[in-house]
Structures are given as C-alpha cells and as structure tokens.
Protein backbone atom coordinates (compact mmCIF):
# COMPACT_ATOMS: atom_id res chain seq x y z
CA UNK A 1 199.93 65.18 79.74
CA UNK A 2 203.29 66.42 77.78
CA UNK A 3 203.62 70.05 77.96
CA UNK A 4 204.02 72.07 74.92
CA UNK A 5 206.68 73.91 76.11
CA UNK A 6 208.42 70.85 78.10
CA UNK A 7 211.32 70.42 76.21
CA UNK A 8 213.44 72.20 78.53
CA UNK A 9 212.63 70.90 81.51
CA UNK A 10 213.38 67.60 83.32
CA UNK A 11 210.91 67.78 86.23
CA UNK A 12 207.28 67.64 86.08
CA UNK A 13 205.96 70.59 87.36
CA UNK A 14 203.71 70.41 90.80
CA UNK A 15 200.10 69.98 90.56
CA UNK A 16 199.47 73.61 92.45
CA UNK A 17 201.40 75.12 90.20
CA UNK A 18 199.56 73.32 87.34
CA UNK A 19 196.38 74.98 89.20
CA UNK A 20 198.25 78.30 90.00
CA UNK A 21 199.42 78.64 86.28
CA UNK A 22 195.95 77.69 84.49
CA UNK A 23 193.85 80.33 82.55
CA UNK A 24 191.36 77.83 81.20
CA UNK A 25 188.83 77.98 83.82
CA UNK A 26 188.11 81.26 82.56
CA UNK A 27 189.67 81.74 79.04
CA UNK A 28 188.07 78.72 77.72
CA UNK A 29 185.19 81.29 76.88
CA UNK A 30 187.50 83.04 74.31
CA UNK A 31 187.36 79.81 72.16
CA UNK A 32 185.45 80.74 68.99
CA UNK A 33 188.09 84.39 69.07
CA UNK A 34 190.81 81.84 69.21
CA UNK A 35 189.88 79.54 66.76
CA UNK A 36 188.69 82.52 64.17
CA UNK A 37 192.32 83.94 64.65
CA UNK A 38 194.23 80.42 64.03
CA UNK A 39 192.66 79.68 61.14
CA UNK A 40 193.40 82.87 59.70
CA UNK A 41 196.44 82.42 60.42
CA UNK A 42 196.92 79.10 59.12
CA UNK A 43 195.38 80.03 55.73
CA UNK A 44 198.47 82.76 55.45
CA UNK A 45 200.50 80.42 56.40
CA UNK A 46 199.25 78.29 53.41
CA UNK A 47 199.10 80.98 50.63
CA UNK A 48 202.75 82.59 51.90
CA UNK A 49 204.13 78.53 51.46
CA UNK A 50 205.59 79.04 55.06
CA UNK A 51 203.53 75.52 55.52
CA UNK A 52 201.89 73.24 52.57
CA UNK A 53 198.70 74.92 51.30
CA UNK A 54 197.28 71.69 51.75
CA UNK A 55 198.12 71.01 55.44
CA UNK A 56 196.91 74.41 55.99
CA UNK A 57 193.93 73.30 54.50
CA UNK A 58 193.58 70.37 56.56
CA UNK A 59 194.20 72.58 59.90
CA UNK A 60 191.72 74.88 58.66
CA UNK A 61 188.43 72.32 57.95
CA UNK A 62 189.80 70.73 61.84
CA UNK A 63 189.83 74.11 63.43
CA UNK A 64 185.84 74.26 62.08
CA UNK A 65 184.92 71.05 63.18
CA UNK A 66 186.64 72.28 66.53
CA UNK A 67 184.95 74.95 66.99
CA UNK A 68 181.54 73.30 65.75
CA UNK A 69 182.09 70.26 68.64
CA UNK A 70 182.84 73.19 71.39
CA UNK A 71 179.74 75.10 70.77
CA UNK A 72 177.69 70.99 71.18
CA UNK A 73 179.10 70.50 74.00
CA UNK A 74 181.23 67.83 72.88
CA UNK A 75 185.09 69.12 73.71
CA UNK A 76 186.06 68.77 77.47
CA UNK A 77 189.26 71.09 78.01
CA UNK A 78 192.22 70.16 80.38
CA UNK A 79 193.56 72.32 83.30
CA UNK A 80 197.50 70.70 82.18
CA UNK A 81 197.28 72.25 78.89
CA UNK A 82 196.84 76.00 80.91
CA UNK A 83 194.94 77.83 78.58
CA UNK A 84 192.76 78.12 75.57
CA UNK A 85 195.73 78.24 73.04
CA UNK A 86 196.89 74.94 74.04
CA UNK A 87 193.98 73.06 74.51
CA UNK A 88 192.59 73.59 70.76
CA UNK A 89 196.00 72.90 69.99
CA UNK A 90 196.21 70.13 71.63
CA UNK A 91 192.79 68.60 69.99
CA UNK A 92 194.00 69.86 67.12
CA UNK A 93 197.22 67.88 67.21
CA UNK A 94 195.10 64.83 68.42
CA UNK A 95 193.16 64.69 65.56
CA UNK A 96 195.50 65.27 62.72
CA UNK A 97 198.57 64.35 63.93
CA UNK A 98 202.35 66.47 63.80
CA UNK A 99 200.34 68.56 60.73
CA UNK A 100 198.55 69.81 63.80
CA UNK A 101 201.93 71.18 65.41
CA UNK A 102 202.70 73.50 62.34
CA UNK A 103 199.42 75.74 63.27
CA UNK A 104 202.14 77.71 65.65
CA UNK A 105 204.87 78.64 63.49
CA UNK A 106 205.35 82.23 63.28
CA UNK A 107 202.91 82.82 66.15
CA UNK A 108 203.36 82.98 70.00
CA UNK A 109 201.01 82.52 72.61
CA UNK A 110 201.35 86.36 73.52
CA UNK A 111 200.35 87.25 70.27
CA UNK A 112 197.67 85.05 70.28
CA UNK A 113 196.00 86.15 73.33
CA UNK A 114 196.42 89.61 72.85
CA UNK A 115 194.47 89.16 68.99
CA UNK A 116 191.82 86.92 71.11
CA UNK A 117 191.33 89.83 73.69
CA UNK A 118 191.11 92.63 70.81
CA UNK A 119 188.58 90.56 68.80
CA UNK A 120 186.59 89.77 71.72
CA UNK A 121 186.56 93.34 73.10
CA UNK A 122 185.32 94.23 69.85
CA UNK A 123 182.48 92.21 69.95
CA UNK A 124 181.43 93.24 73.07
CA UNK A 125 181.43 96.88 72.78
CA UNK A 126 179.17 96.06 69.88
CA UNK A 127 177.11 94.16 71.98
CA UNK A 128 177.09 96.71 74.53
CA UNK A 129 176.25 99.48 72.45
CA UNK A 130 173.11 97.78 71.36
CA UNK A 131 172.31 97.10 74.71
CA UNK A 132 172.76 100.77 75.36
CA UNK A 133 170.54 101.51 72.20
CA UNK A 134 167.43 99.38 73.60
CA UNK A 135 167.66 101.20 77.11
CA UNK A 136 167.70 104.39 74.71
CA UNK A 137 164.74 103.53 73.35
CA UNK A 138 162.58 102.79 76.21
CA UNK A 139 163.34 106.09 77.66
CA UNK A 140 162.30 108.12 74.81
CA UNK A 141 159.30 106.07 74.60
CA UNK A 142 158.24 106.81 78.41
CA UNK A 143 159.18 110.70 77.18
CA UNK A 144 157.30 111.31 74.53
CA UNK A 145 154.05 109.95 77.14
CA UNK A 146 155.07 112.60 79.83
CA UNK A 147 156.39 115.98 78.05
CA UNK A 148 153.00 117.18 79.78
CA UNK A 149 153.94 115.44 83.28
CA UNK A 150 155.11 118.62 85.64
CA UNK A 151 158.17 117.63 88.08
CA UNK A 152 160.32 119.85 90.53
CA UNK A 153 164.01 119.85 89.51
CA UNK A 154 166.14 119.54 91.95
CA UNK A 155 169.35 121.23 93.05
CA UNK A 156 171.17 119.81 96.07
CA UNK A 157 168.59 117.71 96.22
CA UNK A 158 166.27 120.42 97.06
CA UNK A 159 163.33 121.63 94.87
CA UNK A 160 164.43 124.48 92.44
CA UNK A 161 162.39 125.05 89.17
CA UNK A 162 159.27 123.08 87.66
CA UNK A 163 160.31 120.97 84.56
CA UNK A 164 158.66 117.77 82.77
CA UNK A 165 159.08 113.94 84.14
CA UNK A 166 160.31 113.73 79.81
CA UNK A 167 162.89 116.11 80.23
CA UNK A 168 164.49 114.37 82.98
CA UNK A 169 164.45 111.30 81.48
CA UNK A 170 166.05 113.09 78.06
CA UNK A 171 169.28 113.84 80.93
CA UNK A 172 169.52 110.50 81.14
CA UNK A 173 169.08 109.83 77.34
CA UNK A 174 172.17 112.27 76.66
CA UNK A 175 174.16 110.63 79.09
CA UNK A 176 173.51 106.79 77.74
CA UNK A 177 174.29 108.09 73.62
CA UNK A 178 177.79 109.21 75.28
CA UNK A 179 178.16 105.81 76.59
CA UNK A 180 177.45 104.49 73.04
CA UNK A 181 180.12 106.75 71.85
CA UNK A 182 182.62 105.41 74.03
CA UNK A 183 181.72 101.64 73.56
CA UNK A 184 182.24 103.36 69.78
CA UNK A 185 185.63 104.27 70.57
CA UNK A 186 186.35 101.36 72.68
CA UNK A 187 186.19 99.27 69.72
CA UNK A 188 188.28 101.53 67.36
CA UNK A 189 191.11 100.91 70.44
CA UNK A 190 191.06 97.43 70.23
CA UNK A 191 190.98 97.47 66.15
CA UNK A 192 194.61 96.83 65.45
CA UNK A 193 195.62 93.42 64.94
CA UNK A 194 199.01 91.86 67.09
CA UNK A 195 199.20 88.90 65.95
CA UNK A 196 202.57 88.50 63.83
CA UNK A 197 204.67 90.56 66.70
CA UNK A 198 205.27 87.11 67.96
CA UNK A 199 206.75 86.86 70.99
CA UNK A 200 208.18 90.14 71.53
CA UNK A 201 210.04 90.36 67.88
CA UNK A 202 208.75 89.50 65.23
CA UNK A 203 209.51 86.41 63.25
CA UNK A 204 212.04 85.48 60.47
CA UNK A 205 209.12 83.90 58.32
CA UNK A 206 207.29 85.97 55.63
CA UNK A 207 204.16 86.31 57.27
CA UNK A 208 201.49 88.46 55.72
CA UNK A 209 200.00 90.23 58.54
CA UNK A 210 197.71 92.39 56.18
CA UNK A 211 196.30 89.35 54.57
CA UNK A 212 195.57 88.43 58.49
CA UNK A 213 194.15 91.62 59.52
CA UNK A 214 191.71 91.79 56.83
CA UNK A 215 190.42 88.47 56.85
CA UNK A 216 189.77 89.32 61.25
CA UNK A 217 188.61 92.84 60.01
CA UNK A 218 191.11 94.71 61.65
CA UNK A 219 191.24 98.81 60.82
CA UNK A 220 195.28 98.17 61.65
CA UNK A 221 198.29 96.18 62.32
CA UNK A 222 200.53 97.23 64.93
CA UNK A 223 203.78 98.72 63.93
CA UNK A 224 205.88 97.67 66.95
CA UNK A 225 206.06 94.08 68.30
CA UNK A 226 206.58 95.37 71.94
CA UNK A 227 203.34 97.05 72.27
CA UNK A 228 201.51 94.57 70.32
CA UNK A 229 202.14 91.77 72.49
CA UNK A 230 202.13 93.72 75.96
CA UNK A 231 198.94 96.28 75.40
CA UNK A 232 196.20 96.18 77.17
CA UNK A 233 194.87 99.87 76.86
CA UNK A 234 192.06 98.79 74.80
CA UNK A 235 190.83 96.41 78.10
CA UNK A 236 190.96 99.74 80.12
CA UNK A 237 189.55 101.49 77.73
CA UNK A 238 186.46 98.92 78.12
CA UNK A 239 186.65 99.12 81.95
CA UNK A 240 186.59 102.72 81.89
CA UNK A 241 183.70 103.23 79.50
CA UNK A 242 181.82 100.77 81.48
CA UNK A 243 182.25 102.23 84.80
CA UNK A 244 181.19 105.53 83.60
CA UNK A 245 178.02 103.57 82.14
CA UNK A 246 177.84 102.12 85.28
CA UNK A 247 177.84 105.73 87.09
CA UNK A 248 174.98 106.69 85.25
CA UNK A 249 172.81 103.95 85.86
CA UNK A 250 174.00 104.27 89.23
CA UNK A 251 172.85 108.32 89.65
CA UNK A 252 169.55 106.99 87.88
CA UNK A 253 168.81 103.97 90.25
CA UNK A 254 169.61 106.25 93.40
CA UNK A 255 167.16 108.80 91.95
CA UNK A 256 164.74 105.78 91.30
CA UNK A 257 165.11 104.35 94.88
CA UNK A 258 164.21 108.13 95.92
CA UNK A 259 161.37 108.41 93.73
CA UNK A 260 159.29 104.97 94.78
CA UNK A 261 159.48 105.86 98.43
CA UNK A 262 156.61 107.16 100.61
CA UNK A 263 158.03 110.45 101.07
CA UNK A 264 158.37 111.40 97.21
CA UNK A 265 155.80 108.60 95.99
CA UNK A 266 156.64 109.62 92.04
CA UNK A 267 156.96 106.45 90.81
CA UNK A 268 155.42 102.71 91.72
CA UNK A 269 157.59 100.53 90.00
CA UNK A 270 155.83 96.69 88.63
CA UNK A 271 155.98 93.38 91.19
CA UNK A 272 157.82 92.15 88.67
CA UNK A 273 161.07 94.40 89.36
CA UNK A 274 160.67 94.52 93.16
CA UNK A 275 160.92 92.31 96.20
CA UNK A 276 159.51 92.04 99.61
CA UNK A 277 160.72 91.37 103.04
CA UNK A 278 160.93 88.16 105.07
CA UNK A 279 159.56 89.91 107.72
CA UNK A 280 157.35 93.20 107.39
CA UNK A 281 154.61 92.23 105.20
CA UNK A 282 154.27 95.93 104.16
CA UNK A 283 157.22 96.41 102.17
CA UNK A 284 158.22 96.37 98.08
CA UNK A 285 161.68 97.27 97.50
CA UNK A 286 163.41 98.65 94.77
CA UNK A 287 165.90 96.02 95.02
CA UNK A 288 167.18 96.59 90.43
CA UNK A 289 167.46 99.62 91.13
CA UNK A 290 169.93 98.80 94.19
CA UNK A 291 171.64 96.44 92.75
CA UNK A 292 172.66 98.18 89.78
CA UNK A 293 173.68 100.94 92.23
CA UNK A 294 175.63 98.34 94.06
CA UNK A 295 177.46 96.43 91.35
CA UNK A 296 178.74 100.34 89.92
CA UNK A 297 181.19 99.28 92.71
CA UNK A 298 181.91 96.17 91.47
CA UNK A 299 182.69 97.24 87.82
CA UNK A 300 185.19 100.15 89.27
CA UNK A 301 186.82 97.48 91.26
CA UNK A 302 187.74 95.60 88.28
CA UNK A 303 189.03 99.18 86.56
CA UNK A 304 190.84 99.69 89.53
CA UNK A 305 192.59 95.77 89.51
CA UNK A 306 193.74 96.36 86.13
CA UNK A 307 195.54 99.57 86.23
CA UNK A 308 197.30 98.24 89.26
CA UNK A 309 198.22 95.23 87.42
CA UNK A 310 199.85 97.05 84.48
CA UNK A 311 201.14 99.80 86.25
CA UNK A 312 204.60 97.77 87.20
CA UNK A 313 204.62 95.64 84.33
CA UNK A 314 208.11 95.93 82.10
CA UNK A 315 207.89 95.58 78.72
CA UNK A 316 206.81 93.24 77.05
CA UNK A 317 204.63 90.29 78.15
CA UNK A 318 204.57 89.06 81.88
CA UNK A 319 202.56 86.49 83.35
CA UNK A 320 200.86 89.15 85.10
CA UNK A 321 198.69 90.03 82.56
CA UNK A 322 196.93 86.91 82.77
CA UNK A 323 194.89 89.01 84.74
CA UNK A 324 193.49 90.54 81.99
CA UNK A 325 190.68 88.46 80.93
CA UNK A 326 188.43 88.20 84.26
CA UNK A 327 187.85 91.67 85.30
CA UNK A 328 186.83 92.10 81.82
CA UNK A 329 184.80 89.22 81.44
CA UNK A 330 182.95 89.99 84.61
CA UNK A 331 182.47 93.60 83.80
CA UNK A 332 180.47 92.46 80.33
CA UNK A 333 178.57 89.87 82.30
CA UNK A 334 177.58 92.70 85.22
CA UNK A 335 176.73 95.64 82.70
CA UNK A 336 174.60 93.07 80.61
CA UNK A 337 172.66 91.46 83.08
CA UNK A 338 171.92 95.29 84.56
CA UNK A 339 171.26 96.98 81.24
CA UNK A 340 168.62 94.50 79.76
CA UNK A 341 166.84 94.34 83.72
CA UNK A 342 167.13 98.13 84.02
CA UNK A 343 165.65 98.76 80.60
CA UNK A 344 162.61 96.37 81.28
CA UNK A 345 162.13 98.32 84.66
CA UNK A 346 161.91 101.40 83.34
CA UNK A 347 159.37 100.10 80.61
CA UNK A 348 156.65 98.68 83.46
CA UNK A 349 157.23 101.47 86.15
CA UNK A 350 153.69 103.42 86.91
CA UNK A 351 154.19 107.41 87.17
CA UNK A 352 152.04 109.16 89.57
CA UNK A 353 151.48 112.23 87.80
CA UNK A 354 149.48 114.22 90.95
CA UNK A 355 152.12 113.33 93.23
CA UNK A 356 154.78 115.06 91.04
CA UNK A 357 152.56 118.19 89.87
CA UNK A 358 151.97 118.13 93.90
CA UNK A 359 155.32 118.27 95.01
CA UNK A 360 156.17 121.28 92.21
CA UNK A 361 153.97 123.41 93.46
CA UNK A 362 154.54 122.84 97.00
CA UNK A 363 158.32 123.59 96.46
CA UNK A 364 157.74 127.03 95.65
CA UNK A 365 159.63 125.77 92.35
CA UNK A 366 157.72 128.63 90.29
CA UNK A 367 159.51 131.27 92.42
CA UNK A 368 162.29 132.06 89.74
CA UNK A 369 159.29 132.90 87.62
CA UNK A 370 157.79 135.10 90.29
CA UNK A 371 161.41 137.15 89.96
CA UNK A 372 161.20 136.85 86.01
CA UNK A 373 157.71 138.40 86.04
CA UNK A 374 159.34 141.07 88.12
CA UNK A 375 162.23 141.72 86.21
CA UNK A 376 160.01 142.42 83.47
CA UNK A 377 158.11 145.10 84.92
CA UNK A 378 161.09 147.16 85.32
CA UNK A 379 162.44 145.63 88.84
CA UNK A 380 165.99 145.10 88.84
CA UNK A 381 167.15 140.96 89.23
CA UNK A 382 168.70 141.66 92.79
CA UNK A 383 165.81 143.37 94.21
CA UNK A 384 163.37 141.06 92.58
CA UNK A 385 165.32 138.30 93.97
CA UNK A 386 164.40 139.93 97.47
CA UNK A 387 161.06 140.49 97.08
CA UNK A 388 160.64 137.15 95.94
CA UNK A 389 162.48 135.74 98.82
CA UNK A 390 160.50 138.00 101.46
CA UNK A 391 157.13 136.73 99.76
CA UNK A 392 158.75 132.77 99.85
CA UNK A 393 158.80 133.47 103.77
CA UNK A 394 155.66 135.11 103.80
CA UNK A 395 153.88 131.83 102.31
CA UNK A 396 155.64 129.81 104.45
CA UNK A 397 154.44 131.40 107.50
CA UNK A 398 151.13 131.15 106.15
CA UNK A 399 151.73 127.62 105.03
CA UNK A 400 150.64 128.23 101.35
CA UNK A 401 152.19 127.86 97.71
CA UNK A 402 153.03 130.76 95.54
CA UNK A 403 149.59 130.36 93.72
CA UNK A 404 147.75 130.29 96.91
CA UNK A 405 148.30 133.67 97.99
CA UNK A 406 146.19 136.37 97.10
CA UNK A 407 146.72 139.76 95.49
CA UNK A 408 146.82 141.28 98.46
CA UNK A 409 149.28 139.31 99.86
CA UNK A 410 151.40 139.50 97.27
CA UNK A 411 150.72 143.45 97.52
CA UNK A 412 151.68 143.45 101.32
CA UNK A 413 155.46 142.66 100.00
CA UNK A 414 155.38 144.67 96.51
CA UNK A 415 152.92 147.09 95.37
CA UNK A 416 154.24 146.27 91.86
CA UNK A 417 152.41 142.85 91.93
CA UNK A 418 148.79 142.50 89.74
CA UNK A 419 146.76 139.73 88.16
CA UNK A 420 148.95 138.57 85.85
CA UNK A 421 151.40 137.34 88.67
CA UNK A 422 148.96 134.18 88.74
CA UNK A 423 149.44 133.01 85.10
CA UNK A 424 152.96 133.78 84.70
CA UNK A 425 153.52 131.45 88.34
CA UNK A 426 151.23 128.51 86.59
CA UNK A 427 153.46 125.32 86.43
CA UNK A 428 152.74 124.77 82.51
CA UNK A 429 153.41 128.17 81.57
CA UNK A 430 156.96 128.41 84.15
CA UNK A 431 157.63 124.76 81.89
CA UNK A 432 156.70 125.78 78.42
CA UNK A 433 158.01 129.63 78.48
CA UNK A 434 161.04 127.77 78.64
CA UNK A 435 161.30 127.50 74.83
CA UNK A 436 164.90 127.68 73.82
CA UNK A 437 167.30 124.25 72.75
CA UNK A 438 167.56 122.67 75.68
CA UNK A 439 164.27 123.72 77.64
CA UNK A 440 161.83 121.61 79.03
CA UNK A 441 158.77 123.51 77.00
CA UNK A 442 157.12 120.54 75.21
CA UNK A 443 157.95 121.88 71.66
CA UNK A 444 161.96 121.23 72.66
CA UNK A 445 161.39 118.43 74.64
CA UNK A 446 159.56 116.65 71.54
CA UNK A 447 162.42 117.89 68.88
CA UNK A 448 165.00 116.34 71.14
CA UNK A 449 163.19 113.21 70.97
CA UNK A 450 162.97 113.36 67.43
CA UNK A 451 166.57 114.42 67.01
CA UNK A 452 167.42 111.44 69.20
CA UNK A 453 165.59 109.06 66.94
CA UNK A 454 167.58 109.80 64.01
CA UNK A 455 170.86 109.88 66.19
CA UNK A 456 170.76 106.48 67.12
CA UNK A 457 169.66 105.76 63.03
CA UNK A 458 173.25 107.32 62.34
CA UNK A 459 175.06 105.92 65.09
C-alpha cells in the first residue's frame, strides 16, 4: 500500500522496518479519541472556509460511520499504514475519495497524537477515579460494622496501642481520596488541547483552535507549538499517580497477606478470592492480595520506562515517544483489573473479631494507658514510663497480660497502683478515651465516616 508520506522516497521501505515502525498494534485502541478529534477538526475547517463546508460535512458523517463500523467489528486496520492516524485516514480516503485527503490540512500527525493521548488520559483518570470511589465505598461500609472491633496497632510491625479494625481501614480510606485527588489533577494536566501546533510551528491557515478546544472540552490551548507537540508530562503525571495508588494497595495487600495467616488469623478471606495448591491439600492463599502487591512493580516499571524515554529527547517530536502509549495503556489495564478485584475482596472477607481482641490484649498494647493512668496521679511521664516497663517484664515473667495481674502485683512495682488501674487498662475504654479528631473512639471514627460520605458527594 502507498504511503502517505511516500512522495519523497523512491524505495519501498523493508518489511521489518514496516514492523519496527508500526504503532497500530497498540494505538488502534485510541480510535474513537482519534476520530472525536478529526472531526472536530474538520468541522473548523468547514466553518473557517479553509476547506468547503460541505466536504467538511461529508468527512464529518464518514468519520461517524467510521467510527460506528470500528466499534461492530467491521474495520480491519493495516500494519503499512503505521498507526491509527493513517489507517482512518486511509478508510476515510477509500470511501470518499481525494475529499478524504483534505481532513489533514493544518494538522500533523504529532499534533494529532498528542490531542488523542490528552483526551484519552482524560478519560481514564475519570474512569479511575470512580474506580477509586467504589473501593472507597466498600471500606467505609466494612467500617461502620467494626468501630466496636478492638485491634493492636502496630509500630515496626510490633504491637503498640489498641485501636478499632474501622479505624484502620479509615488509613486506608484517607490514602485512596488522595489518589482521587491526583487522578483529579491528572486530568486538569492533560486538559489543554495541541492540536493546531502542527508539526512543530504552527500553520499558515486560519485555524480556530478555540472553536476546537471547546467542541473536545478542553480547559486550554497550548500557547507554544514546541511543547504542544512534544509533552508528555500529563502521561507521567498518570504513571505517577498510579504507582502511588498502586503503593497503597500494595502496603494494604501485604498487611492482608499478614492478616489471613495462621499466626495472626484476623481475617479469612472468601474461596472466591483465594487459591489452593497443586500439592498440599491444606492450603488457601491470598493469591489478590499478592498479585496486586506484585504488579505495584509492574506499574513503577512503566513510570520508570517513560522518564527514561523523555529524559534525552530534544525538542520537539522524536520517534521515541512512540513509546508513550503502552506503558500507559498497560498501567490503566493493571490498576483496573486490581481495583475492581481488590474492592470485591475486601467486600466478602470474614473478620475474626476474638482473634484480634486476643492479640490486643496479649500485646500489652494497653500499656501506654497503664503510664497515662499514672501520669494522672501525679507520677511524672519518665518515671511512669519505668514503672510501666518494670511491670511489662514482670507480666512477662509471669506469662500474663496487663489485666491479668492482680493488685498486688501491680503493688509489688508501685505502691501508687489501686482499683481503678483495671478499668482505665480495659481495651474499649484505652480505644474510646481516645476522643479527639483523629482517634479511634467510636464517636470519631463514625464522624469520619460520615465526613467521608459527603467528601466523595463533593468530589
């Protein structure tokens, strides 16, 4: 097949580098953003006279049918025409004739891509923030059933101070509304329309790139026809909010993995979001949860390609940048498929409330309490700290929690010690004298869920 571009050449050029050269493998899925964008542009081109309003017309109602046909099934796309630009050209051109071959005036193909790549970056973040929303959800739901479930916190992975199974899931909660945030501001990066920079300077024809920009629903059009055609901050800016998604589903599948083994037995998470072994009968694996943790790597890998990419890259357009589209197609595919099974794993998991109440107490997790109590009968915080750590060693000797030891014991350390050590150690009250913004007492724990609720109303 004739090349577009041909003209200048008087060789065919070799089938590997026909291979080498094609995008359409992969770009072909940025159809409907590249037909949306032409006939835009075409129907400037018609109102501005830079082509007949009536061929414009006629390139328009094609385009449709184009882009109808594609979506059936019914459009088979060529590796010789390279990319996605060409080949709707191409059919385009097929169908009407040389009427079809004034769609590109005023336009290049680096233009065109980079206005393809903005609008479908756009949609995505969209996409992704609902996503994000949904998981959201599902996590304040399993809160607001468990603002009553007692957990050890953990520092260094060790246990520090009792909270509630719903306020660690609310850490998680404040974590994902960030990520919507960024997919937010994702989207306002990629919100300034290119096309119209042309090549790398503009064009001599009277295009109305407003007229463009609001018909795409672009915020902007960019003001220098270097950076137009050669940016690709707005991809990084999607590879970077979704690897930091990915980190926190990550730190939340690792504490997952943790939490549905024998030794912390917290969670028992549905058949329907584990697997077994091939050869130990016994086993049910977290394998979501691992996966997500595993493909975090994956989705920094494809932050990582790009910036090395356009790190060397002169202005304006290179080849290169071809390079573009599949890390971030792969990254929405991978943060898709792991925020819609993540979500649904979270919904069916079983918590084993004992187990967690169990391991709270056992943890001497009620010990900063102990020194609180202290402190407020007129012991000062370093000394209480001491006594407190003398009694932890005590227990342990005697292989006993806090609230097992009696008076007397708790007299052998500190004669300041009486009966009302016992309450102020209990797990609910160490959780619910917590009351201040932020606290894992019940009363916050069920404000930030409301709060939350109307958050993602507003956002």
């Amino acid at each position: 097949m004739k090349k577009m571009w041909g003209g200048r050449f008087s060789k065919k050029t070799d089938l590997l580098t026909d291979d080498f050269n094609s995008s359409i493998s992969f770009d072909q899925r940025l159809y409907k953003q590249d037909i949306t964008g032409s006939i835009a542009h075409a129907r400037m081109l018609g109102k501005q006279n830079i082509i007949d309003p009536n061929e414009a017309e006629l390139i328009i109602k094609t385009l449709e049918t184009i882009l109808i046909d594609i979506e059936a099934g019914n459009v088979e796309f060529s590796v010789s025409m390279e990319d996605i630009h060409m080949n709707v050209e191409a059919i385009l051109t097929e169908r009407i004739g040389d009427v079809g071959k004034k769609l590109h005036t005023g336009r290049s193909r680096n233009d065109q891509v980079a206005t393809d790549m903005r609008l479908y970056v756009k949609e995505i973040a969209d996409d992704c923030k609902s996503l994000i929303r949904n998981l959201i959800l599902t996590l304040l739901d399993l809160a607001d059933d468990h603002t009553n479930t007692i957990m050890p916190g953990y520092t260094h992975l060790q246990r520090a101070q009792p909270i509630t199974f719903a306020h660690h899931l609310m850490a998680y909660v404040e974590m994902f509304k960030r990520d919507m945030i960024r997919m937010t501001q994702v989207k306002a990066m990629a919100d300034t329309l290119p096309l119209g920079s042309g090549a790398l300077a503009t064009t001599t024809y009277p295009l109305d790139r407003s007229a463009v920009a609001a018909e795409l629903d672009f915020a902007f059009v960019s003001l220098n026809s270097l950076d137009g055609v050669s940016d690709r901050d707005f991809c990084l800016d999607f590879l970077e909010a979704a690897s930091v998604l990915m980190m926190h589903l990550s730190r939340f599948s690792e504490e997952i993995i943790l939490w549905c083994s024998s030794e912390f037995n917290f969670i028992t998470l549905d058949d329907a979001f584990s697997t077994g072994s091939s050869i130990m009968p016994q086993k049910k694996n977290p394998d979501i949860a691992e996966l997500v943790r595993g493909k975090t790597g994956r989705v920094y890998g494809n932050l990582m390609g790009l910036l090395t990419t356009m790190k060397g890259i002169p202005l304006a357009y290179n080849k290169d940048m071809q390079e573009d589209k599949e890390p971030v197609f792969d990254t929405y595919d991978t943060i898709k498929i792991c925020l819609i099974t993540f979500a649904k794993m979270i919904k069916t998991l079983t918590v084993n409330k004992k187990t967690m109440k169990k391991a709270a107490a056992g943890g001497f997790s009620n010990a900063t309490d102990a020194a609180d109590w202290l402190v407020k009968h007129g012991i000062a915080f370093r000394d209480a700290h001491e006594i407190i750590g003398k009694l932890v060693f005590f227990a342990l000797e005697q292989q006993k929690s806090l609230d097992e030891l009696t008076l007397d014991e708790y007299r052998s350390i500190s004669p300041v010690f009486d009966e009302s050590i016992f309450s102020a150690i209990d797990l609910n009250v160490c959780v619910n004298q917590r009351n201040i913004i932020g606290g894992p007492a019940e009363e916050q724990v069920r404000k930030a869920i409301a709060l939350n609720h109307q958050w993602l109303v507003q956002n």
